[in-house]
PDB file of N, CA and C in Angstrom:
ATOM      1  N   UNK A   1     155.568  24.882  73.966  1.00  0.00           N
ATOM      2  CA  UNK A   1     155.231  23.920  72.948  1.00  0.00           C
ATOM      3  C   UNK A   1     156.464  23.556  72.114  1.00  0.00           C
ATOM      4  N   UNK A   2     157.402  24.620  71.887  1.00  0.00           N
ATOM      5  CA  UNK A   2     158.388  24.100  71.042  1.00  0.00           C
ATOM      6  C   UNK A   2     159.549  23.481  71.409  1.00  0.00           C
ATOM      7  N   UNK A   3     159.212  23.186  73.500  1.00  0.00           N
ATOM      8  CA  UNK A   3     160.515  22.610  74.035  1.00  0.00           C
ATOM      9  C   UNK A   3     159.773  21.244  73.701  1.00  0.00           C
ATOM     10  N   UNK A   4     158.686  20.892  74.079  1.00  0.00           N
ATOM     11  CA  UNK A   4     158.243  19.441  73.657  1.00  0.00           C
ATOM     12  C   UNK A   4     158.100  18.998  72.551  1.00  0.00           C
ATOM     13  N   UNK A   5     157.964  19.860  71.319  1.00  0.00           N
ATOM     14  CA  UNK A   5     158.762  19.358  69.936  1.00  0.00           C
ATOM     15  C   UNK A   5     160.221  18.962  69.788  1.00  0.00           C
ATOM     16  N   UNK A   6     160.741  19.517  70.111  1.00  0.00           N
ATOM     17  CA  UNK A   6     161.941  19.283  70.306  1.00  0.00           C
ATOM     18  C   UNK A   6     162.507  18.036  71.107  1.00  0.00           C
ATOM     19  N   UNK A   7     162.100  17.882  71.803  1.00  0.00           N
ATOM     20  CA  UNK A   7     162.637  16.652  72.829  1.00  0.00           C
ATOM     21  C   UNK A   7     162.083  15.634  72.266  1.00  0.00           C
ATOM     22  N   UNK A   8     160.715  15.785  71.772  1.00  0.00           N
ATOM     23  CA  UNK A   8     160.013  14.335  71.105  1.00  0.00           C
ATOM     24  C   UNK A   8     160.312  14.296  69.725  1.00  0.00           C
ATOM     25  N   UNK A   9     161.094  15.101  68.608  1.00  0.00           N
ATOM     26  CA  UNK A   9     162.298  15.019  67.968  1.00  0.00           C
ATOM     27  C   UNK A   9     163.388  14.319  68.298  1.00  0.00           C
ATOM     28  N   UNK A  10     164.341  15.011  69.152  1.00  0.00           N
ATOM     29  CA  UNK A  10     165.357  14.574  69.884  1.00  0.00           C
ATOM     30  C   UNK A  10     165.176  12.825  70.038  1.00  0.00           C
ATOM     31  N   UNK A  11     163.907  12.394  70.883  1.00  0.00           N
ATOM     32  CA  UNK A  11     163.981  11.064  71.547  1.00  0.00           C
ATOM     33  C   UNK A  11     163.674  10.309  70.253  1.00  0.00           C
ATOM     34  N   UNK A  12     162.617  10.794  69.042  1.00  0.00           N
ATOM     35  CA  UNK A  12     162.438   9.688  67.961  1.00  0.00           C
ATOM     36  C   UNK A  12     163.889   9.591  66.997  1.00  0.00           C
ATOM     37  N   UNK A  13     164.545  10.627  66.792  1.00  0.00           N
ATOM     38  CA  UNK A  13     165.753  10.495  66.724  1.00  0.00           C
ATOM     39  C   UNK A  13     166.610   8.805  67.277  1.00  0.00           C
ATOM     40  N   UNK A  14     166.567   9.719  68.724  1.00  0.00           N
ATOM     41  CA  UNK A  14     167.720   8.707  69.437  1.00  0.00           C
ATOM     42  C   UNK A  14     167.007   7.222  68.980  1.00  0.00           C
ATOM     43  N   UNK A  15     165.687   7.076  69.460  1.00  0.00           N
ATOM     44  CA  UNK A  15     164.906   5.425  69.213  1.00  0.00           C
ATOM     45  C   UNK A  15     165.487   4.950  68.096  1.00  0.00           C
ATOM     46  N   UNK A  16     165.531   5.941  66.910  1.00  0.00           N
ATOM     47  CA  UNK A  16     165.406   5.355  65.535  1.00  0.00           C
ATOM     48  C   UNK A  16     166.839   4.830  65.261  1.00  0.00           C
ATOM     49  N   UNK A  17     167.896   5.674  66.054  1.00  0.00           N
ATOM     50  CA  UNK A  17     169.403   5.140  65.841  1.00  0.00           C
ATOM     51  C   UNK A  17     169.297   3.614  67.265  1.00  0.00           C
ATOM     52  N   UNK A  18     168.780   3.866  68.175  1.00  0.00           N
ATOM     53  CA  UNK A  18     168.658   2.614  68.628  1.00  0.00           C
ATOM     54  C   UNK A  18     168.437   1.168  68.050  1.00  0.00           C
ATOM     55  N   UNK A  19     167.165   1.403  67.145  1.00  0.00           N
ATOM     56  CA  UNK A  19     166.938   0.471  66.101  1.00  0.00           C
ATOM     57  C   UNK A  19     168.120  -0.489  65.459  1.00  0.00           C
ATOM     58  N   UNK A  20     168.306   0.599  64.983  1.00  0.00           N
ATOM     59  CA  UNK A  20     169.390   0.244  64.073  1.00  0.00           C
ATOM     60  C   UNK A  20     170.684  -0.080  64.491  1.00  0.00           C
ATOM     61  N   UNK A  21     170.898  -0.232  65.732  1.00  0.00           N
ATOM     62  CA  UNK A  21     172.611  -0.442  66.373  1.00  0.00           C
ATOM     63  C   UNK A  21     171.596  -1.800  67.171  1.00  0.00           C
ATOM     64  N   UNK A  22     170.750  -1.566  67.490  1.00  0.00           N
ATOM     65  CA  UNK A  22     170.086  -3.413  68.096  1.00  0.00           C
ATOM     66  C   UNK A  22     169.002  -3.904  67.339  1.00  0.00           C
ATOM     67  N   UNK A  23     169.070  -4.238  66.434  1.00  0.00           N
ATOM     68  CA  UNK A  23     168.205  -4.754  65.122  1.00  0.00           C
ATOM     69  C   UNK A  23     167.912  -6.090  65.854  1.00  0.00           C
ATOM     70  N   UNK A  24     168.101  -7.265  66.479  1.00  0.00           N
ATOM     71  CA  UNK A  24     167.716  -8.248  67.075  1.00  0.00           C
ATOM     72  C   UNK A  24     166.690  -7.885  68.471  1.00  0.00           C
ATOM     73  N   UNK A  25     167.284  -6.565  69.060  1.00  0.00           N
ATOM     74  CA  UNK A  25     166.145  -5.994  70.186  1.00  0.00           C
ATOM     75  C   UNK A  25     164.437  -5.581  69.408  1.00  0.00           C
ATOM     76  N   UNK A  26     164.994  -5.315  68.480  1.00  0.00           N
ATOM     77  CA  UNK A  26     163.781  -4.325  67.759  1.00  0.00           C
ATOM     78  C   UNK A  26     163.052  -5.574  67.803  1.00  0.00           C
ATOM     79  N   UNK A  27     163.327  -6.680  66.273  1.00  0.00           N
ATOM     80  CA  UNK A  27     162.791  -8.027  66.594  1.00  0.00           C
ATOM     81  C   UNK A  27     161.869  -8.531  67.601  1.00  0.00           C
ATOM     82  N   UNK A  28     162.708  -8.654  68.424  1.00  0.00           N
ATOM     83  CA  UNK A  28     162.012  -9.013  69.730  1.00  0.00           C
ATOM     84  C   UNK A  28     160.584  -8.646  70.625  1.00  0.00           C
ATOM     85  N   UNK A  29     161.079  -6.741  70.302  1.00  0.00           N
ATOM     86  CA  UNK A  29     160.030  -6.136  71.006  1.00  0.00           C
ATOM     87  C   UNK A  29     158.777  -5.775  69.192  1.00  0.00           C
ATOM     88  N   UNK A  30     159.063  -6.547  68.809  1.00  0.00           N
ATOM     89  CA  UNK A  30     158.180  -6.451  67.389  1.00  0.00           C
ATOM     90  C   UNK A  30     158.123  -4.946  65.995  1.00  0.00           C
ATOM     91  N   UNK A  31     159.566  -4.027  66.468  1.00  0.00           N
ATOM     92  CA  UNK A  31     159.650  -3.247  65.847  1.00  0.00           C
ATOM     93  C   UNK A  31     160.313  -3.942  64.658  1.00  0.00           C
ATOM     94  N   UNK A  32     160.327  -3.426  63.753  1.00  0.00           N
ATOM     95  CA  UNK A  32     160.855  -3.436  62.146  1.00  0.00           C
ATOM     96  C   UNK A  32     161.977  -2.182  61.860  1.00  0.00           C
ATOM     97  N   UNK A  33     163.261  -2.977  61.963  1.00  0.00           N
ATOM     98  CA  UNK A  33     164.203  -1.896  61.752  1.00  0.00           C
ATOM     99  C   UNK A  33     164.389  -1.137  60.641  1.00  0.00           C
ATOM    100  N   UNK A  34     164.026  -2.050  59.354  1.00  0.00           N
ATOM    101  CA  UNK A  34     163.718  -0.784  58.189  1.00  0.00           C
ATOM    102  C   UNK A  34     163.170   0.282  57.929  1.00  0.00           C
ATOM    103  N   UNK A  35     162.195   0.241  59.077  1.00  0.00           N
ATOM    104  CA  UNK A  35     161.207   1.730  59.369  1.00  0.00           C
ATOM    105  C   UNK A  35     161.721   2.478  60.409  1.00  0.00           C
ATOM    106  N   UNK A  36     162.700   2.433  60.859  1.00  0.00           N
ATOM    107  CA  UNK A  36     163.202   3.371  62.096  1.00  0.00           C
ATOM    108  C   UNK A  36     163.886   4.587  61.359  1.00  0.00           C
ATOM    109  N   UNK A  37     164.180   4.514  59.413  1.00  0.00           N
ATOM    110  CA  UNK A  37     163.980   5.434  58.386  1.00  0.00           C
ATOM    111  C   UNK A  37     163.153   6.720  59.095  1.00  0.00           C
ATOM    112  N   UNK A  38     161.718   6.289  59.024  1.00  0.00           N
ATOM    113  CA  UNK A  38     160.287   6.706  59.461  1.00  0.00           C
ATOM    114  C   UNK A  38     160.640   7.437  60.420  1.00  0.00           C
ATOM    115  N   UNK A  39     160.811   6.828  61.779  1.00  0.00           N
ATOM    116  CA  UNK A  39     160.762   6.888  62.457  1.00  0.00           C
ATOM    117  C   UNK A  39     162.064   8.689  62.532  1.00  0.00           C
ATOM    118  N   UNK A  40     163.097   7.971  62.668  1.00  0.00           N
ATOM    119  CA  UNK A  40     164.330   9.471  62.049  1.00  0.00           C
ATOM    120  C   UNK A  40     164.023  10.734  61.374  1.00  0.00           C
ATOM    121  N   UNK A  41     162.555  10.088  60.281  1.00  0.00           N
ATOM    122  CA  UNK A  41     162.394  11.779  59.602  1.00  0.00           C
ATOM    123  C   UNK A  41     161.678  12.097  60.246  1.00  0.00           C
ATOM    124  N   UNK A  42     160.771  11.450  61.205  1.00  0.00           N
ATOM    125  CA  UNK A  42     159.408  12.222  61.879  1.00  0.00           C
ATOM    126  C   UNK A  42     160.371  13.343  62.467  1.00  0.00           C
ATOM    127  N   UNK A  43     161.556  12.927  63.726  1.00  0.00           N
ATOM    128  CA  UNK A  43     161.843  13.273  64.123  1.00  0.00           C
ATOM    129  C   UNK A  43     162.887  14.732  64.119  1.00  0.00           C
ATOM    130  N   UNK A  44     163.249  14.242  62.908  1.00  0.00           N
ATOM    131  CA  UNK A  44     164.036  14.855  62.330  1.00  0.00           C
ATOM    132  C   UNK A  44     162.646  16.776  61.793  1.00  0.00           C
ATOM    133  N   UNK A  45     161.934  16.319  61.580  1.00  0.00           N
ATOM    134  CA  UNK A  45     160.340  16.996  60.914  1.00  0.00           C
ATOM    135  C   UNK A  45     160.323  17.759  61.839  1.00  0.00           C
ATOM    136  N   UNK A  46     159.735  17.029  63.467  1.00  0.00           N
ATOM    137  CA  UNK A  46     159.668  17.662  64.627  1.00  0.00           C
ATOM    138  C   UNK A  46     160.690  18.541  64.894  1.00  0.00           C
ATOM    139  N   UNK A  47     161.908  18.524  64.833  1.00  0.00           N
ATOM    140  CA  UNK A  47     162.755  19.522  65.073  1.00  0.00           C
ATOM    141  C   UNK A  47     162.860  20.603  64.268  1.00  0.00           C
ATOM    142  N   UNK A  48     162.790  20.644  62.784  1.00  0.00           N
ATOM    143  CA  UNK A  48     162.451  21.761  62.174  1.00  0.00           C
ATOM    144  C   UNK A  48     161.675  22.687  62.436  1.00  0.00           C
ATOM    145  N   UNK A  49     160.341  21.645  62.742  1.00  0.00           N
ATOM    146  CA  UNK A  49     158.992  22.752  63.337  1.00  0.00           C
ATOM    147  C   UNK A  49     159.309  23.613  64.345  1.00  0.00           C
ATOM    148  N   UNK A  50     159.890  22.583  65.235  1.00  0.00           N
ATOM    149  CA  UNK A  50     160.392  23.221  66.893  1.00  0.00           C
ATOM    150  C   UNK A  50     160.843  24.625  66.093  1.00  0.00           C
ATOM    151  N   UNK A  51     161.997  24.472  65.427  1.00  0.00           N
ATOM    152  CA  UNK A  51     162.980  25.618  65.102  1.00  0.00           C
ATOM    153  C   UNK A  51     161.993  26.944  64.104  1.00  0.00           C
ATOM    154  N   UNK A  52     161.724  26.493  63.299  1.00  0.00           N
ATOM    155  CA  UNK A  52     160.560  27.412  62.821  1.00  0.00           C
ATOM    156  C   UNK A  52     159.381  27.928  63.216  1.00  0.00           C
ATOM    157  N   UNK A  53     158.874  27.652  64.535  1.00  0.00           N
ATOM    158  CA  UNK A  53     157.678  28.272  65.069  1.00  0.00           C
ATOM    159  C   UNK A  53     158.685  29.129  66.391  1.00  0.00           C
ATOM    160  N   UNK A  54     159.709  28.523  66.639  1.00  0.00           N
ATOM    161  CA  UNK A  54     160.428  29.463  67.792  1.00  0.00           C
ATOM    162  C   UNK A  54     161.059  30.557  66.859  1.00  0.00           C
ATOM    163  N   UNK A  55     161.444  30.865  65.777  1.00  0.00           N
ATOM    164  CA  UNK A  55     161.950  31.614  65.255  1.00  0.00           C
ATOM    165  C   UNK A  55     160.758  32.838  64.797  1.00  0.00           C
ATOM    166  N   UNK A  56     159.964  32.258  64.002  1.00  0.00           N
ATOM    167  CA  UNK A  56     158.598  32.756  64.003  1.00  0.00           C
ATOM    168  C   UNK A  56     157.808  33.725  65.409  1.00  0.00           C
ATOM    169  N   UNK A  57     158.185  33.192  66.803  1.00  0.00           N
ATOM    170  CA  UNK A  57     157.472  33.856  67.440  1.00  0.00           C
ATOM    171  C   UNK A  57     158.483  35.256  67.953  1.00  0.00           C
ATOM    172  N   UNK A  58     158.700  35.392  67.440  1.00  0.00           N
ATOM    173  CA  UNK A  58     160.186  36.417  67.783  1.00  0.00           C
ATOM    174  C   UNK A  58     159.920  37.876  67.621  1.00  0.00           C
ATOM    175  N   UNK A  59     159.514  39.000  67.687  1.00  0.00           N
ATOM    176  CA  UNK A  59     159.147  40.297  67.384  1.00  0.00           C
ATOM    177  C   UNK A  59     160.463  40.840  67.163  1.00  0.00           C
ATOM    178  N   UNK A  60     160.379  41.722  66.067  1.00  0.00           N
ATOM    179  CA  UNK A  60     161.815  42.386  65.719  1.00  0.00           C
ATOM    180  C   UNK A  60     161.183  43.816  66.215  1.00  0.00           C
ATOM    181  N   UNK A  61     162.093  44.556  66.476  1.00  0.00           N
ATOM    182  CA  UNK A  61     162.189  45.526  67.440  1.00  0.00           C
ATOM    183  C   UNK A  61     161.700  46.559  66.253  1.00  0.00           C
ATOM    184  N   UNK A  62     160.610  48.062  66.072  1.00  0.00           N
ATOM    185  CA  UNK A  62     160.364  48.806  65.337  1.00  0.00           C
ATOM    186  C   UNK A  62     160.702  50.313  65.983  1.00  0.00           C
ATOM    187  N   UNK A  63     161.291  50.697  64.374  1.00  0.00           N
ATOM    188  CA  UNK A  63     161.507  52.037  64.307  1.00  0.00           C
ATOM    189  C   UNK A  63     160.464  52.724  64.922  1.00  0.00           C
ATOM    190  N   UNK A  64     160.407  54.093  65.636  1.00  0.00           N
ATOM    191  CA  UNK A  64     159.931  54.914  65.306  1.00  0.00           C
ATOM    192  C   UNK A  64     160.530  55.960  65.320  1.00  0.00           C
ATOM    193  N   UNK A  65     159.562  56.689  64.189  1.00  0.00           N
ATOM    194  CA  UNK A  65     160.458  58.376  64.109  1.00  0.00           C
ATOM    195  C   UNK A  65     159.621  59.285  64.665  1.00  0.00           C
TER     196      UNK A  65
END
């Protein structure tokens, strides 16, 4: 689960810098480049999670005496 957070991070990422380097493509295909903002933090969101539920599932090794 947290490789497909990650990648669908990763790709809303990349889209959202797409946006914004072809602002006349976006247009076209009816996106709104001022929201590719949006679009960057989702992604940006998704990758945190990724990183915090993989860190989270981690068992630290216990003492015993």
């Amino acid at each position: 689960m947290t490789n497909s957070l990650l990648w669908t991070g990763l790709l809303c990422c990349l889209g959202a810098l797409l946006l914004q380097l072809f602002p006349g493509l976006a247009f076209r295909i009816g996106a709104e480049p001022a929201a590719a903002w949006l679009v960057f933090g989702f992604g940006v969101f998704l990758m945190i999670l990724a990183a915090m539920l993989a860190s989270g599932g981690r068992r630290s090794p216990r003492k015993t005496d």
